[in-house]
N, C-alpha and C. Protein backbone atom coordinates (compact mmCIF):
# COMPACT_ATOMS: atom_id res chain seq x y z
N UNK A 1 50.18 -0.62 84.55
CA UNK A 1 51.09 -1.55 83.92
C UNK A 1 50.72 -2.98 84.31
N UNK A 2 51.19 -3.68 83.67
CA UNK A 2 50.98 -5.44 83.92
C UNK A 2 52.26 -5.68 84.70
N UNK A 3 51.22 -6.66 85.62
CA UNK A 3 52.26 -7.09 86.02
C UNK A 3 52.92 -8.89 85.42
N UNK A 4 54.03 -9.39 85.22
CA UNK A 4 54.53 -9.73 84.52
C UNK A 4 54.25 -11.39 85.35
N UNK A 5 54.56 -11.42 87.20
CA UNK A 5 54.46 -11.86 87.78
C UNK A 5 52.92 -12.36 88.07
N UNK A 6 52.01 -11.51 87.84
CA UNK A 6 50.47 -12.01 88.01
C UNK A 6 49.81 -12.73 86.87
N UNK A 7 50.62 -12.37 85.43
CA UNK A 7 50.02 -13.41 83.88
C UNK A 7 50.75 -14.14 83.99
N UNK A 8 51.79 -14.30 84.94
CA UNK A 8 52.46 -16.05 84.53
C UNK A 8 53.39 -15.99 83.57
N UNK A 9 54.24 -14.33 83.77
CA UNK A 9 55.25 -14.21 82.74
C UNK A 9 56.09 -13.56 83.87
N UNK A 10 57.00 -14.29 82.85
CA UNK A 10 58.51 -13.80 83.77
C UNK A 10 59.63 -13.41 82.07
N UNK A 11 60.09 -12.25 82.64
CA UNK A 11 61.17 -11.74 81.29
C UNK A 11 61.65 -12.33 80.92
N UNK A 12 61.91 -12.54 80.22
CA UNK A 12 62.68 -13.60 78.92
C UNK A 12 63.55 -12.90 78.14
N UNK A 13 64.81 -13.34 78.34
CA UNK A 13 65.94 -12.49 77.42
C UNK A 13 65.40 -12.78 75.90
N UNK A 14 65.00 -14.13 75.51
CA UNK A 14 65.01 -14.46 74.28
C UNK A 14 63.64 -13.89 73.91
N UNK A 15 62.86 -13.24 74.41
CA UNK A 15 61.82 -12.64 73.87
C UNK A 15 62.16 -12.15 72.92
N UNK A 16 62.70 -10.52 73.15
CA UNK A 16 63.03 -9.88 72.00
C UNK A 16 63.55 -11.13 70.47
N UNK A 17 64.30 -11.84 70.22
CA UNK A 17 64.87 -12.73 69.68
C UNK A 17 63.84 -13.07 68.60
N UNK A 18 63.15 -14.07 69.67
CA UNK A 18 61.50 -14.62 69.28
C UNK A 18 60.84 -13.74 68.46
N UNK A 19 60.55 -12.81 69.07
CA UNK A 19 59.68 -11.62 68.24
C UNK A 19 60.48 -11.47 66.68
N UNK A 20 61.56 -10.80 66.96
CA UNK A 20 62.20 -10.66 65.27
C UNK A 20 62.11 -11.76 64.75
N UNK A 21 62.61 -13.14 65.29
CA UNK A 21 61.85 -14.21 64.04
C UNK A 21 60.68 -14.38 63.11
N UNK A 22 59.52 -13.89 64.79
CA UNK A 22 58.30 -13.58 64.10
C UNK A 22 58.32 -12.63 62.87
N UNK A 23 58.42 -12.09 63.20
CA UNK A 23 58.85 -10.50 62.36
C UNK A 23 59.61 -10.85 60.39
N UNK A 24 60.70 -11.68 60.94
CA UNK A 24 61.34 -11.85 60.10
C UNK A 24 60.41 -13.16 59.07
N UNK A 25 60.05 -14.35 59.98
CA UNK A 25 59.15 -15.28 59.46
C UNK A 25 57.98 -14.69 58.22
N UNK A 26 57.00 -13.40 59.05
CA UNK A 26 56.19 -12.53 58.35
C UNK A 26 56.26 -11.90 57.44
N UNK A 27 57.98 -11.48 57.13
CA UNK A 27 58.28 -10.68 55.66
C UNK A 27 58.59 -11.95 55.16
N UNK A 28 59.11 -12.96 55.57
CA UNK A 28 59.25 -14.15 54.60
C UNK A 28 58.01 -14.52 53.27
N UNK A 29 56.88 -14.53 54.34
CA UNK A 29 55.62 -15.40 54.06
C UNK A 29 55.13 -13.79 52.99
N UNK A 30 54.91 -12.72 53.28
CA UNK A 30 54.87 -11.59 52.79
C UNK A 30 55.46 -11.97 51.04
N UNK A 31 56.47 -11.80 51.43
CA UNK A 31 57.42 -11.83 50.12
C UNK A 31 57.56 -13.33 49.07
N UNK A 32 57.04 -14.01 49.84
CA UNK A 32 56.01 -15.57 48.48
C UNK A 32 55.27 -15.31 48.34
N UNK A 33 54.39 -14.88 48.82
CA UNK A 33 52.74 -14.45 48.44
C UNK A 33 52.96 -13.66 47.43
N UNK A 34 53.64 -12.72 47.49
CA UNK A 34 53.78 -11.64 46.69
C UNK A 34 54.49 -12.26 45.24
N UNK A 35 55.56 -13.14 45.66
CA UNK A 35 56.34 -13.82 44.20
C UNK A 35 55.74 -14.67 43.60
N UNK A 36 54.65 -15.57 44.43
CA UNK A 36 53.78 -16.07 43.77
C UNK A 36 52.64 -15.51 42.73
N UNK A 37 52.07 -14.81 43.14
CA UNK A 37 51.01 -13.50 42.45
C UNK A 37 51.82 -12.87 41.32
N UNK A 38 53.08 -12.49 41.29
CA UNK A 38 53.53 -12.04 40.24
C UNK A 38 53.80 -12.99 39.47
N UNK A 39 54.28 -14.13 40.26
CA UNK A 39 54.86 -15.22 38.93
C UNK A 39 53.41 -15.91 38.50
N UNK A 40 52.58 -16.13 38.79
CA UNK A 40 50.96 -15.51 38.00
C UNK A 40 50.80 -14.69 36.74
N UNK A 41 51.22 -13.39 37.68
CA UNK A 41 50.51 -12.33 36.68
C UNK A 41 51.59 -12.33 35.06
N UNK A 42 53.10 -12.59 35.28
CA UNK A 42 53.87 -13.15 34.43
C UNK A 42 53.14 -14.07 33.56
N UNK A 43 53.19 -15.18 33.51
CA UNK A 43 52.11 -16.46 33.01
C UNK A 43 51.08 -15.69 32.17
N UNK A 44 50.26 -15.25 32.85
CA UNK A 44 49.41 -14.47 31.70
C UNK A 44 50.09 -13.43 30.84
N UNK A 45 51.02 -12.24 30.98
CA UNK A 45 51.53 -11.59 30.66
C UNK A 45 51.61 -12.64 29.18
N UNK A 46 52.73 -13.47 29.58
CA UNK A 46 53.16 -14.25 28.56
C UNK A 46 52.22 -14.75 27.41
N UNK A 47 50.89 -15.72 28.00
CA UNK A 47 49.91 -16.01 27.43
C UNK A 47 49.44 -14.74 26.22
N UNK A 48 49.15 -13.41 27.13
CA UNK A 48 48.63 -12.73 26.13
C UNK A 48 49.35 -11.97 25.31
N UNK A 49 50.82 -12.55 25.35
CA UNK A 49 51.68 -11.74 24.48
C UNK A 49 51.65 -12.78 23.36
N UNK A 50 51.35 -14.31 23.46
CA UNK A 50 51.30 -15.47 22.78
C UNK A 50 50.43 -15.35 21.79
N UNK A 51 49.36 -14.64 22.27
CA UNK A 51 48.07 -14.08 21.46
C UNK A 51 48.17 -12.68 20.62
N UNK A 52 48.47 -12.12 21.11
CA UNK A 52 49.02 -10.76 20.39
C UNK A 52 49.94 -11.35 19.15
N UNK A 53 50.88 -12.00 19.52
CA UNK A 53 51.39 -12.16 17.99
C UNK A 53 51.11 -13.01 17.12
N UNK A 54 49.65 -14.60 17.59
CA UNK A 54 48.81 -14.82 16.73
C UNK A 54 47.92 -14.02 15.95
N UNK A 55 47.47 -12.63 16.61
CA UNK A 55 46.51 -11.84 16.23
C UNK A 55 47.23 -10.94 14.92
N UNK A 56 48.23 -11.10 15.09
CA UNK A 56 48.82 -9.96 14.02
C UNK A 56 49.71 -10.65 13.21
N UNK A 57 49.89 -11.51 13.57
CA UNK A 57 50.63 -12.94 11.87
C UNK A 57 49.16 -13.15 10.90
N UNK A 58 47.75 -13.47 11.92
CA UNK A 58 46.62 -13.66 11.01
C UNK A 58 45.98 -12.19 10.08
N UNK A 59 46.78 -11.16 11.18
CA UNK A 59 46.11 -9.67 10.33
C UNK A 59 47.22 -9.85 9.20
N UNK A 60 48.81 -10.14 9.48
CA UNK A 60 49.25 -9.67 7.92
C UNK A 60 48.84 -10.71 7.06
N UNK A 61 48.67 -12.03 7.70
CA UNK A 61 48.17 -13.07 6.49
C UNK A 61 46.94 -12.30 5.44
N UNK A 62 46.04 -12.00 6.32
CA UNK A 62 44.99 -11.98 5.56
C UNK A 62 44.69 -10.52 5.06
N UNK A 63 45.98 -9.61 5.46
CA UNK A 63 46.19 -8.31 4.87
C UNK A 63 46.66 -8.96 3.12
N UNK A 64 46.89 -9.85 3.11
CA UNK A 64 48.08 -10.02 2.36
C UNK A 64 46.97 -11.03 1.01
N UNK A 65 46.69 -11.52 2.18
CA UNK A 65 45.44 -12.42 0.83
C UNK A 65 44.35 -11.25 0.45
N UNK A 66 43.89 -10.31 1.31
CA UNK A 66 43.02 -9.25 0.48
C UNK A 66 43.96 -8.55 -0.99
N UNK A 67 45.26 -8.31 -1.00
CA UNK A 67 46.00 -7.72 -1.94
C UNK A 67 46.25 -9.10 -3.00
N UNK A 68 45.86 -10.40 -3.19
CA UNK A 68 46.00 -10.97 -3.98
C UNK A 68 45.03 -10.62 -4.96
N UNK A 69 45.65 -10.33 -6.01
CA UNK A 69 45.02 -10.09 -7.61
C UNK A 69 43.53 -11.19 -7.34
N UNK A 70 42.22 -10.73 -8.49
CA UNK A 70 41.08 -11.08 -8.08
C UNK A 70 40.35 -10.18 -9.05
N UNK A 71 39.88 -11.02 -10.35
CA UNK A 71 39.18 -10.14 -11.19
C UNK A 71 37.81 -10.92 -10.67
N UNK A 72 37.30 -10.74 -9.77
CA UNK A 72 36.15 -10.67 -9.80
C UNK A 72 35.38 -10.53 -8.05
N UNK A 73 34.24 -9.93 -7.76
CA UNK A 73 33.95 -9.64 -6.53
C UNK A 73 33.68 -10.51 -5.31
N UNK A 74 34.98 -10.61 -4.25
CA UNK A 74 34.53 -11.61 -3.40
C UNK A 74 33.63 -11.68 -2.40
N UNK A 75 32.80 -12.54 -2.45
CA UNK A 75 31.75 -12.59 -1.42
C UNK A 75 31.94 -13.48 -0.24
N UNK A 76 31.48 -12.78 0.87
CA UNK A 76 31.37 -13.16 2.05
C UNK A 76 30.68 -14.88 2.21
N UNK A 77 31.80 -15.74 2.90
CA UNK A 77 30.84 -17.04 3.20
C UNK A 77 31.42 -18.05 1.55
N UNK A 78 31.78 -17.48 0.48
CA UNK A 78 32.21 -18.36 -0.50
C UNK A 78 33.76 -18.75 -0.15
N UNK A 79 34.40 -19.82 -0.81
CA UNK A 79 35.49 -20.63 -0.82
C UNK A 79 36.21 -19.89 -1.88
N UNK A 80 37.59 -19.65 -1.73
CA UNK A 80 38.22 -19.13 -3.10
C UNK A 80 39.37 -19.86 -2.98
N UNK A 81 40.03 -19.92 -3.59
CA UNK A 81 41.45 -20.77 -3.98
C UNK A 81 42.33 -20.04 -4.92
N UNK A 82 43.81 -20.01 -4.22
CA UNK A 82 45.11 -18.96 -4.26
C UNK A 82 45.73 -19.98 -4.96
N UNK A 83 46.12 -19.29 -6.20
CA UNK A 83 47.28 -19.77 -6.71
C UNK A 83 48.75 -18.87 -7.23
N UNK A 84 49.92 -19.34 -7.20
CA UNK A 84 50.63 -18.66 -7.40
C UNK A 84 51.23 -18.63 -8.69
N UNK A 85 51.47 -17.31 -9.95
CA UNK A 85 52.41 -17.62 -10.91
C UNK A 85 53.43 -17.62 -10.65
N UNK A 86 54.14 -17.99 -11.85
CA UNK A 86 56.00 -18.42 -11.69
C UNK A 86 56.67 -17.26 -11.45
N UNK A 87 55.98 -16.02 -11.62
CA UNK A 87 56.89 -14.39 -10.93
C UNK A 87 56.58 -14.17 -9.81
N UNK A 88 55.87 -14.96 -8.74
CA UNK A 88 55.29 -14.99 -7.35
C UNK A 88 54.49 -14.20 -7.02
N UNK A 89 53.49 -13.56 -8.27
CA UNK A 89 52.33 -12.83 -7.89
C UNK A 89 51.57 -14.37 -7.38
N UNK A 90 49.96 -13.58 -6.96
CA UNK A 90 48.92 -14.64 -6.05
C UNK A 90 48.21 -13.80 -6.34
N UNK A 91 47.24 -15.11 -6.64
CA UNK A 91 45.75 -14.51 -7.57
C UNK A 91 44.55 -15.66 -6.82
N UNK A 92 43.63 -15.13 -6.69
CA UNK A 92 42.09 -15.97 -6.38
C UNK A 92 41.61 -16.29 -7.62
N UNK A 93 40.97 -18.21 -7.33
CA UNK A 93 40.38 -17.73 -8.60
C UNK A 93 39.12 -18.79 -7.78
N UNK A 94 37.73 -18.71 -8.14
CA UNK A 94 36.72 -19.58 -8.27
C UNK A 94 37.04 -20.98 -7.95
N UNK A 95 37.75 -21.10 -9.18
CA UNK A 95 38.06 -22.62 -9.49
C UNK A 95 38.97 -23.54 -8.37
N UNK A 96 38.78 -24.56 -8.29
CA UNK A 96 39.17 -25.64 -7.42
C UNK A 96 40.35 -25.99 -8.19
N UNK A 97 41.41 -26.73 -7.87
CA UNK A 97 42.73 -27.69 -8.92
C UNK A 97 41.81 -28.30 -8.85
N UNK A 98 40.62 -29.31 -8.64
CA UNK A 98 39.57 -30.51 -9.22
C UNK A 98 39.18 -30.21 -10.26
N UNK A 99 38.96 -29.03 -10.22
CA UNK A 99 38.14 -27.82 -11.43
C UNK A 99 38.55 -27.96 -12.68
N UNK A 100 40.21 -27.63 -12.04
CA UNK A 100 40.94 -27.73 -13.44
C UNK A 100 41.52 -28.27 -14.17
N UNK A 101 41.38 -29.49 -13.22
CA UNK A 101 41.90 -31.17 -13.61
C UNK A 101 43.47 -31.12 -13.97
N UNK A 102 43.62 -31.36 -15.08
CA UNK A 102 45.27 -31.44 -15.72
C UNK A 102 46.15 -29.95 -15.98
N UNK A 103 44.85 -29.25 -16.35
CA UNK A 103 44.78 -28.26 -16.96
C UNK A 103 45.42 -27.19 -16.39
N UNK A 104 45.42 -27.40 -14.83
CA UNK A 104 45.67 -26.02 -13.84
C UNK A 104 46.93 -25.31 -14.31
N UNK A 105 46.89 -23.82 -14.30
CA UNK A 105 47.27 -23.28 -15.37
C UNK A 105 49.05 -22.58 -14.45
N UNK A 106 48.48 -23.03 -12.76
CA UNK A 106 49.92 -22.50 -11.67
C UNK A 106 49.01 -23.14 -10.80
N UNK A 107 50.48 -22.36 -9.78
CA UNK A 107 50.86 -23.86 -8.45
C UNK A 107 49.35 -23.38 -7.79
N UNK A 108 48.81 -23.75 -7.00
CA UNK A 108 48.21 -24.06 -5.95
C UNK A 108 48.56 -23.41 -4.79
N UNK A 109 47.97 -22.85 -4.13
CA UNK A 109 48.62 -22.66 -2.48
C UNK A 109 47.76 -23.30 -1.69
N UNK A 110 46.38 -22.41 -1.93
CA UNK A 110 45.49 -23.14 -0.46
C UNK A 110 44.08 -22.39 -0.64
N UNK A 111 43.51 -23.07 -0.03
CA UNK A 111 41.86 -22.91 -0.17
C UNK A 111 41.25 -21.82 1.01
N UNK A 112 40.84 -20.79 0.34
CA UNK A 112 40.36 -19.59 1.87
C UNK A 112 38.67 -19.70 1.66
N UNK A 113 38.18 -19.34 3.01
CA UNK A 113 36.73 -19.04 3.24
C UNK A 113 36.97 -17.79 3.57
N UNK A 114 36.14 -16.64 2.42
CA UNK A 114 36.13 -15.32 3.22
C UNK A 114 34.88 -15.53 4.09
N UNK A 115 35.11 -14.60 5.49
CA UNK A 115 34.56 -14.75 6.34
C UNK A 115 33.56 -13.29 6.35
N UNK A 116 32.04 -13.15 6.72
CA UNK A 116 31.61 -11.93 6.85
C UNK A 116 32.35 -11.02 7.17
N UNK A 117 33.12 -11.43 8.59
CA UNK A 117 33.90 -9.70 8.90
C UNK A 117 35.20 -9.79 8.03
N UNK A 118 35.17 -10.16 7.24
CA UNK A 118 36.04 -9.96 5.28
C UNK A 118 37.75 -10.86 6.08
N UNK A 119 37.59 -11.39 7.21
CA UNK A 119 38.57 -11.90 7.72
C UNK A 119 38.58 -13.60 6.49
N UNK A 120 39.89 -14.13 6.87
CA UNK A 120 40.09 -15.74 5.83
C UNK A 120 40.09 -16.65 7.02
N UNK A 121 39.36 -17.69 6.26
CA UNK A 121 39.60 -18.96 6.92
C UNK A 121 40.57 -19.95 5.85
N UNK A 122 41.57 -20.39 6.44
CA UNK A 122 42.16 -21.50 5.61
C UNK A 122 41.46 -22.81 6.00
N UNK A 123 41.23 -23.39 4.58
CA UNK A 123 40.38 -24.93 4.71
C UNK A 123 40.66 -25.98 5.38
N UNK A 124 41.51 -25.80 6.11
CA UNK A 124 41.96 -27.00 7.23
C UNK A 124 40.85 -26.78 8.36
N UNK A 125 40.84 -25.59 8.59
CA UNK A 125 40.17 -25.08 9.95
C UNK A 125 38.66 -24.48 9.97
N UNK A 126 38.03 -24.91 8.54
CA UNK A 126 36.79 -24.65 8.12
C UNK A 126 35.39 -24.53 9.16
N UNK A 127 36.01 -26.64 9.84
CA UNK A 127 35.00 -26.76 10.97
C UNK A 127 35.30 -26.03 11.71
N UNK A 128 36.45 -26.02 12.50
CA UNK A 128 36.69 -25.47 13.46
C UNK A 128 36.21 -24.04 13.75
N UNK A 129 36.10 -23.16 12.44
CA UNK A 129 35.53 -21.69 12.57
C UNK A 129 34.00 -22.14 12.92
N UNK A 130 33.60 -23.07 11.90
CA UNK A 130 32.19 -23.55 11.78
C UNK A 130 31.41 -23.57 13.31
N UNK A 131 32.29 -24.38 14.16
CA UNK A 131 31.54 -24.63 15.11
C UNK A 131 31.50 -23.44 16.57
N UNK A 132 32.80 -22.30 15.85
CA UNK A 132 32.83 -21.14 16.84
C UNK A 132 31.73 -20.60 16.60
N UNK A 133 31.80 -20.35 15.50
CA UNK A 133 30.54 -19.26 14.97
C UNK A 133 28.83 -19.81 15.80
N UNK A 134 28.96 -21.02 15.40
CA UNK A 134 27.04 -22.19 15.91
C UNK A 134 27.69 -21.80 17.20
N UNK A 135 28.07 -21.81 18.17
CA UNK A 135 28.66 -21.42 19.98
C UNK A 135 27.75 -20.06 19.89
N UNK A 136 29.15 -19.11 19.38
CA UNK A 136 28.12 -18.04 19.52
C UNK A 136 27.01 -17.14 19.46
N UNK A 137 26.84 -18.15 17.89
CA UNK A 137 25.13 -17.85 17.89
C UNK A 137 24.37 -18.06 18.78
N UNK A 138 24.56 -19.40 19.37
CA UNK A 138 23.83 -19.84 20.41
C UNK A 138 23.67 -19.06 21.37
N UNK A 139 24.96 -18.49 21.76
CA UNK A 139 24.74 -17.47 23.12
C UNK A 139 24.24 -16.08 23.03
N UNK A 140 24.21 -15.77 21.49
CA UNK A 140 23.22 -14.78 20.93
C UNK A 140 22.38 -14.70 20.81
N UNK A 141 21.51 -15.97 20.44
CA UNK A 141 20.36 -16.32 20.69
C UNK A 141 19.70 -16.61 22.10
N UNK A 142 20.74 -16.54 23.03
CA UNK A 142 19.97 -16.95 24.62
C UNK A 142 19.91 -18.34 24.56
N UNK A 143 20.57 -19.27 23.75
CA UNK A 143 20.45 -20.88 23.96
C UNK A 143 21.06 -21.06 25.09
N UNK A 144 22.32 -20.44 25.30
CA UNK A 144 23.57 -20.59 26.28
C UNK A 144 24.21 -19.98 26.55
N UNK A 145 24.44 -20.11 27.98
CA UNK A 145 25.13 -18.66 28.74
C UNK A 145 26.89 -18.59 28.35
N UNK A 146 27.25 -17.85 29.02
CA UNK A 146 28.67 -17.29 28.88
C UNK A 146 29.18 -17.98 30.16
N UNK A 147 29.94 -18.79 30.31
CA UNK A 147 30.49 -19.13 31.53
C UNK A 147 31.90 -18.02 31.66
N UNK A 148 31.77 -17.35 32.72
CA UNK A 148 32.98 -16.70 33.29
C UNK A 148 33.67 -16.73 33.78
N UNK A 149 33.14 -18.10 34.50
CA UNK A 149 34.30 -18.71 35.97
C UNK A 149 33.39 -19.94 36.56
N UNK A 150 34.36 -20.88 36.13
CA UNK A 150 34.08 -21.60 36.97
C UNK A 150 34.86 -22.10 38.12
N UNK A 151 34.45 -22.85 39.41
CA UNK A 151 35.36 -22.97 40.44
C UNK A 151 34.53 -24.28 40.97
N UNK A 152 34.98 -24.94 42.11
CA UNK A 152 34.22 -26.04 42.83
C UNK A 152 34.37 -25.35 43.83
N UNK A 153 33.76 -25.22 45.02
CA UNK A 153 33.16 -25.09 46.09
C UNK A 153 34.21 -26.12 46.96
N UNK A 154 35.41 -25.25 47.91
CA UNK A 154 35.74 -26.34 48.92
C UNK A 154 35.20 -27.14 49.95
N UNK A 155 34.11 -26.42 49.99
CA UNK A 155 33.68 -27.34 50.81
C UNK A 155 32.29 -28.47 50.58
N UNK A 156 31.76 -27.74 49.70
CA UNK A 156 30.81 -28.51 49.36
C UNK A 156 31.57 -29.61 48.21
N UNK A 157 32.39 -29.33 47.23
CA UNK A 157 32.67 -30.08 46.24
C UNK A 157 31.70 -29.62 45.26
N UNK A 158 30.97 -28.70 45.26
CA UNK A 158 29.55 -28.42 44.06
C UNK A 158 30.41 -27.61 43.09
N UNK A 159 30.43 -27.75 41.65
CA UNK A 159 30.53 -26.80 40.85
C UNK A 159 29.87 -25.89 40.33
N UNK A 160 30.63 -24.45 40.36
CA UNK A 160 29.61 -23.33 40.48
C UNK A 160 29.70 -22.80 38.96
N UNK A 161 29.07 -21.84 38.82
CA UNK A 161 28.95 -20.71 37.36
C UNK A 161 28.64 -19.71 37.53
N UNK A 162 29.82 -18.84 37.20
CA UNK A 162 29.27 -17.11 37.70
C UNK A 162 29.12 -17.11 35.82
N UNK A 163 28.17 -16.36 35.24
CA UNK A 163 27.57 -15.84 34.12
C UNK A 163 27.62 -14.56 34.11
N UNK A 164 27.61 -13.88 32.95
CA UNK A 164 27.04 -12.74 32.61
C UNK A 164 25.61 -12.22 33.09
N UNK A 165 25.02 -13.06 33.29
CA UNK A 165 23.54 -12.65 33.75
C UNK A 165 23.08 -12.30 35.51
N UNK A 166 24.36 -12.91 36.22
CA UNK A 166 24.49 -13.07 37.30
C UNK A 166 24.98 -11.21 38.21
């Protein structure tokens, strides 16, 4: 046994005391760590529930523009333009309202790019697909990597890149 008197300890009522603080301090720190990490994993939860129901407003959209009337075969990469008659069918047609000058025969809705994977682009966001697509070619082609993570280095301050290739 130790002796208590030879390390320069003498009993201490408030030991015990001390200790459960410790104790108690440790499930403290325990139990933020832990609420922190979840209120994390929440955050994303959320994020990818944010995405999930972008992903499936754009599937019925463009469920919905494939069922628009269309006498003729649409090709991948061409511009088509939706118009609506006065009984609220929606039809594709070729033609632009420029096209049809005065003439346009119903309303207008909006200008689609069918996309190879038969998905729509609405013409607002033309570039914007434009320049996803040139990205990933690029990284299809081996122009440019996939960044997966990036972080800075605490101590150095260097910014790092973990890749796919890595």
């Amino acid at each position: 046994m130790v002796n208590p008197n030879k390390v320069r300890k003498r009993h201490d009522p408030m030991d015990l005391v001390v200790l459960a603080r410790e104790v108690q301090r440790g499930d403290d720190m325990v139990n933020a760590g832990a609420s922190h990490k979840l209120m994390l994993i929440a955050d994303q939860i959320r994020h990818l529930q944010m995405q999930a129901r972008e992903v499936l407003k754009v599937a019925k959209r463009d469920k919905q523009l494939h069922y628009a009337q269309c006498n003729f075969v649409k090709r991948p990469g061409k511009i088509y333009y939706l118009y609506e008659k006065p009984d609220g069918t929606t039809y594709f047609s070729m033609l632009s309202p420029e096209e049809w000058g005065t003439g346009c025969p119903h309303e207008f809705i909006e200008s689609y790019r069918l996309e190879h994977d038969l998905t729509w682009t609405v013409s607002h966001e033309f570039e914007k697909r434009a320049a996803q697509y040139a990205a990933i070619d690029h990284i299809i082609t081996g122009k440019r990597e996939i960044p997966l993570l990036d972080w800075v280095d605490s101590v150095s301050g260097d910014k790092n890149t973990i890749t796919d290739a890595e």
